[in-house]
Protein backbone atom coordinates (compact mmCIF):
# COMPACT_ATOMS: atom_id res chain seq x y z
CA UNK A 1 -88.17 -38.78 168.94
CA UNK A 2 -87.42 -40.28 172.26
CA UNK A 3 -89.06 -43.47 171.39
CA UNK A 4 -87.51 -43.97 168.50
CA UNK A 5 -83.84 -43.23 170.15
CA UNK A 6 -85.01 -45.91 172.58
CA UNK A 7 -85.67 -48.67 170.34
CA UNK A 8 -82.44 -47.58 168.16
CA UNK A 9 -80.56 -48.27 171.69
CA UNK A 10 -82.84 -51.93 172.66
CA UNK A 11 -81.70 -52.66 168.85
CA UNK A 12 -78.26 -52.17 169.48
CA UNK A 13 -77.48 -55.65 171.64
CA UNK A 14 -78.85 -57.84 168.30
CA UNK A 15 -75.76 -56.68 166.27
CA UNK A 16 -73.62 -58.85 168.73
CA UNK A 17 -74.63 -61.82 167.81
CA UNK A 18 -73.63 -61.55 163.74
CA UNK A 19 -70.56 -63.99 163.44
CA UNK A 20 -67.89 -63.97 161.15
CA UNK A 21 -68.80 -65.68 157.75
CA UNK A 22 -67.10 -69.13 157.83
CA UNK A 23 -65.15 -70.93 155.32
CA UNK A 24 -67.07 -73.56 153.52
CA UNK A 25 -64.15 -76.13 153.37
CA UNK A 26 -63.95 -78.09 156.46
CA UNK A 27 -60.31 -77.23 156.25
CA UNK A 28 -58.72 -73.84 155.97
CA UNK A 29 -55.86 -74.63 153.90
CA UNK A 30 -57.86 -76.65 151.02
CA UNK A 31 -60.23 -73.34 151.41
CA UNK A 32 -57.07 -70.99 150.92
CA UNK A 33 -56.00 -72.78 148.07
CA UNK A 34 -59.19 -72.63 146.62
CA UNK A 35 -59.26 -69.52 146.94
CA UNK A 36 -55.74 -68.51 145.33
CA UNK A 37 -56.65 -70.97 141.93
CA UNK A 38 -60.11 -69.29 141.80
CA UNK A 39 -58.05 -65.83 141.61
CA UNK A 40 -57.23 -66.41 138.72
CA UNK A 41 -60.04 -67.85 137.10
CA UNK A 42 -63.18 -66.51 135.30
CA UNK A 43 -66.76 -66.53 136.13
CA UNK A 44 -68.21 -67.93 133.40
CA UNK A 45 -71.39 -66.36 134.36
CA UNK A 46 -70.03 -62.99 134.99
CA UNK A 47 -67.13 -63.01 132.65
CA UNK A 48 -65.62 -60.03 134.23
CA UNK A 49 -65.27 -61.23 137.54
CA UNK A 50 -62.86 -63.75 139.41
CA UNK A 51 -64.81 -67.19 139.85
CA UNK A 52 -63.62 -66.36 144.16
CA UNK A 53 -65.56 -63.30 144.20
CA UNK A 54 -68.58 -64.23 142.02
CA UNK A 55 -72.11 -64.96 143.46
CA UNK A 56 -73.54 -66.64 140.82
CA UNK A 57 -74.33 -70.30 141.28
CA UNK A 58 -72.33 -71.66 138.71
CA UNK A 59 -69.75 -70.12 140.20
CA UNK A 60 -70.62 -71.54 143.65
CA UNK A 61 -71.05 -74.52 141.88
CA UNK A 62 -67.43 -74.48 140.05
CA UNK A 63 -65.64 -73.63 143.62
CA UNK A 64 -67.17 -76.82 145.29
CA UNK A 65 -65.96 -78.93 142.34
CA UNK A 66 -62.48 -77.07 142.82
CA UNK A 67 -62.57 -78.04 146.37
CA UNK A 68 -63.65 -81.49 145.73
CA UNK A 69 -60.31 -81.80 143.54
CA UNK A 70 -57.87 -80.10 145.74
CA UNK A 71 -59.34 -82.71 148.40
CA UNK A 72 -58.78 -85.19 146.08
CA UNK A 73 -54.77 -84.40 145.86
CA UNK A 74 -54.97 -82.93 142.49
CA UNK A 75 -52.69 -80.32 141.62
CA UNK A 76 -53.09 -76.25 140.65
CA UNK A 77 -51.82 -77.08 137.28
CA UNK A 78 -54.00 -80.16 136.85
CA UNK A 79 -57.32 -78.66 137.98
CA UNK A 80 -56.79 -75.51 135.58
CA UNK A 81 -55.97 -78.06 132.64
CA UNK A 82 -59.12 -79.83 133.79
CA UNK A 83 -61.10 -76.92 133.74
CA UNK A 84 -59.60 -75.31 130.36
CA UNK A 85 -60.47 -78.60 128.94
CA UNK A 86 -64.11 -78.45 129.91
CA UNK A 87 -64.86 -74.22 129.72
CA UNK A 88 -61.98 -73.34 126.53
CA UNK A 89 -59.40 -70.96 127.49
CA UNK A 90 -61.78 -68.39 128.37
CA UNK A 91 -61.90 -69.67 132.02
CA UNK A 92 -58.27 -68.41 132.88
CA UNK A 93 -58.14 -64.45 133.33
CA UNK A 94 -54.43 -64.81 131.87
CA UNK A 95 -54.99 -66.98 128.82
CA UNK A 96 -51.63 -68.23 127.15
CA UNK A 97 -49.67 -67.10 124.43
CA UNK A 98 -50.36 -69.43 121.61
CA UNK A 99 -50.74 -68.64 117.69
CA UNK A 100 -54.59 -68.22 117.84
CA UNK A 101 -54.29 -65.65 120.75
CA UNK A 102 -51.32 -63.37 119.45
CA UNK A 103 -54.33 -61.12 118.08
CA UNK A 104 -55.35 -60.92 121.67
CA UNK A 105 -52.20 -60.37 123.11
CA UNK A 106 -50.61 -57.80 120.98
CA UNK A 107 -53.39 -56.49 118.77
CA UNK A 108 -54.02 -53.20 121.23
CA UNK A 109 -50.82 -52.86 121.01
CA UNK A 110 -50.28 -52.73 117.34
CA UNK A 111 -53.73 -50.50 116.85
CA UNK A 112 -52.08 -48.17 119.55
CA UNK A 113 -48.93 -47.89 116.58
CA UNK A 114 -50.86 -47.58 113.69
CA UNK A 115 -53.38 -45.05 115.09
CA UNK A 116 -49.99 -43.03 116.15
CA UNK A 117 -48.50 -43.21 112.90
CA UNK A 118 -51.66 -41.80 111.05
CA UNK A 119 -51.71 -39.24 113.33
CA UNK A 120 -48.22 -38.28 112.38
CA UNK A 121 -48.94 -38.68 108.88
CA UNK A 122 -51.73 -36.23 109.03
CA UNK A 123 -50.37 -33.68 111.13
CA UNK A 124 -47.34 -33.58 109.23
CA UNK A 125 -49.22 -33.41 106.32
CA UNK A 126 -51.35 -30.44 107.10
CA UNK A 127 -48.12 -28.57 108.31
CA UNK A 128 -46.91 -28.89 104.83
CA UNK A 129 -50.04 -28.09 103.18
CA UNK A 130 -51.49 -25.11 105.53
CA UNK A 131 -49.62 -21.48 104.89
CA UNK A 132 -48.77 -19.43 107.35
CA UNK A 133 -51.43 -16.19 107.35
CA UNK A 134 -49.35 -13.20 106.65
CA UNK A 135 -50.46 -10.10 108.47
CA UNK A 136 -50.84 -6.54 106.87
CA UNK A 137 -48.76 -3.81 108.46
CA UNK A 138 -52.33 -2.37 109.91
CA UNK A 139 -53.28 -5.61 111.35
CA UNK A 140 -49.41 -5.41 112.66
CA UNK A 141 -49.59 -1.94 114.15
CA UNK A 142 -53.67 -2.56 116.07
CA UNK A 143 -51.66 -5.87 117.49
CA UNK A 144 -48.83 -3.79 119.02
CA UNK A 145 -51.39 -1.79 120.32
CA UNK A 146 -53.21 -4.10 121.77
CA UNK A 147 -50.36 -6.35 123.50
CA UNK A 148 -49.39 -2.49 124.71
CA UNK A 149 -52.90 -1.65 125.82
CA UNK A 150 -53.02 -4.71 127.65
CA UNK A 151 -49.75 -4.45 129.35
CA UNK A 152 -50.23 -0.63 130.58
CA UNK A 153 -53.34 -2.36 132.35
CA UNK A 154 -51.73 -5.02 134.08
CA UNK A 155 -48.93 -3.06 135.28
């Protein structure tokens, strides 16, 4: 047990020597914006991850080529329309609101009202067509007795 404590401690001193990870962009604010664009943009590998916090090499792939055109002087707006033009819409996390994505947009939404109003529909329904169970005046009087029982035993 003491041997093992001792090489825990002589293991200790390595940790200090782990850096920080760095940036792979020479410069930090091409690498920020990189970062911020690829945010909001899909793996297309993953497809439910952010292309900035993906591992795959597509991914790693896709983030040089963003970097490449940010160092280039190309715009936010004009790498996403470059990308959307090569991957489809499905890059972008936040795809727009356009006639062939209204489905997409709003079609939980509607399914969320129509599955309500059915509901309603059949609950009202089977108020309407369920009767009330009438009770006998002996099943009336062992009741009483009961809720009295049970009251005399909590008091």
């Amino acid at each position: 047990m003491k041997r093992l404590l001792i090489l825990l401690i002589c293991l200790l001193p390595s940790s200090v020597f782990a850096g920080e990870a760095k940036d792979l962009a020479k410069d930090p604010v091409i690498e920020k914006r990189m970062v911020a664009l690829a945010e909001n943009l899909r793996c297309l590998v993953c497809q439910n991850e952010s292309l900035a916090s993906s591992h795959a090499e597509l991914a790693e792939d896709l983030r040089k080529e963003v970097r490449e055109m940010i160092a280039k002087g190309m715009t936010d707006d004009q790498i996403t329309e470059y990308l959307v033009a090569r991957y489809g819409n499905f890059v972008l996390y936040t795809p727009p609101v356009k006639s062939y994505t209204l489905l997409l947009w709003f079609g939980p939404f509607a399914l969320f009202l129509i599955g309500g109003g059915a509901l309603f529909y059949q609950l009202r329904k089977r108020r309407s067509t369920m009767q009330e169970a009438e009770l006998s005046p002996e099943a009336e009087q062992r009741a009483a007795a009961m809720l009295n029982d049970d009251k005399d035993n909590h008091a």
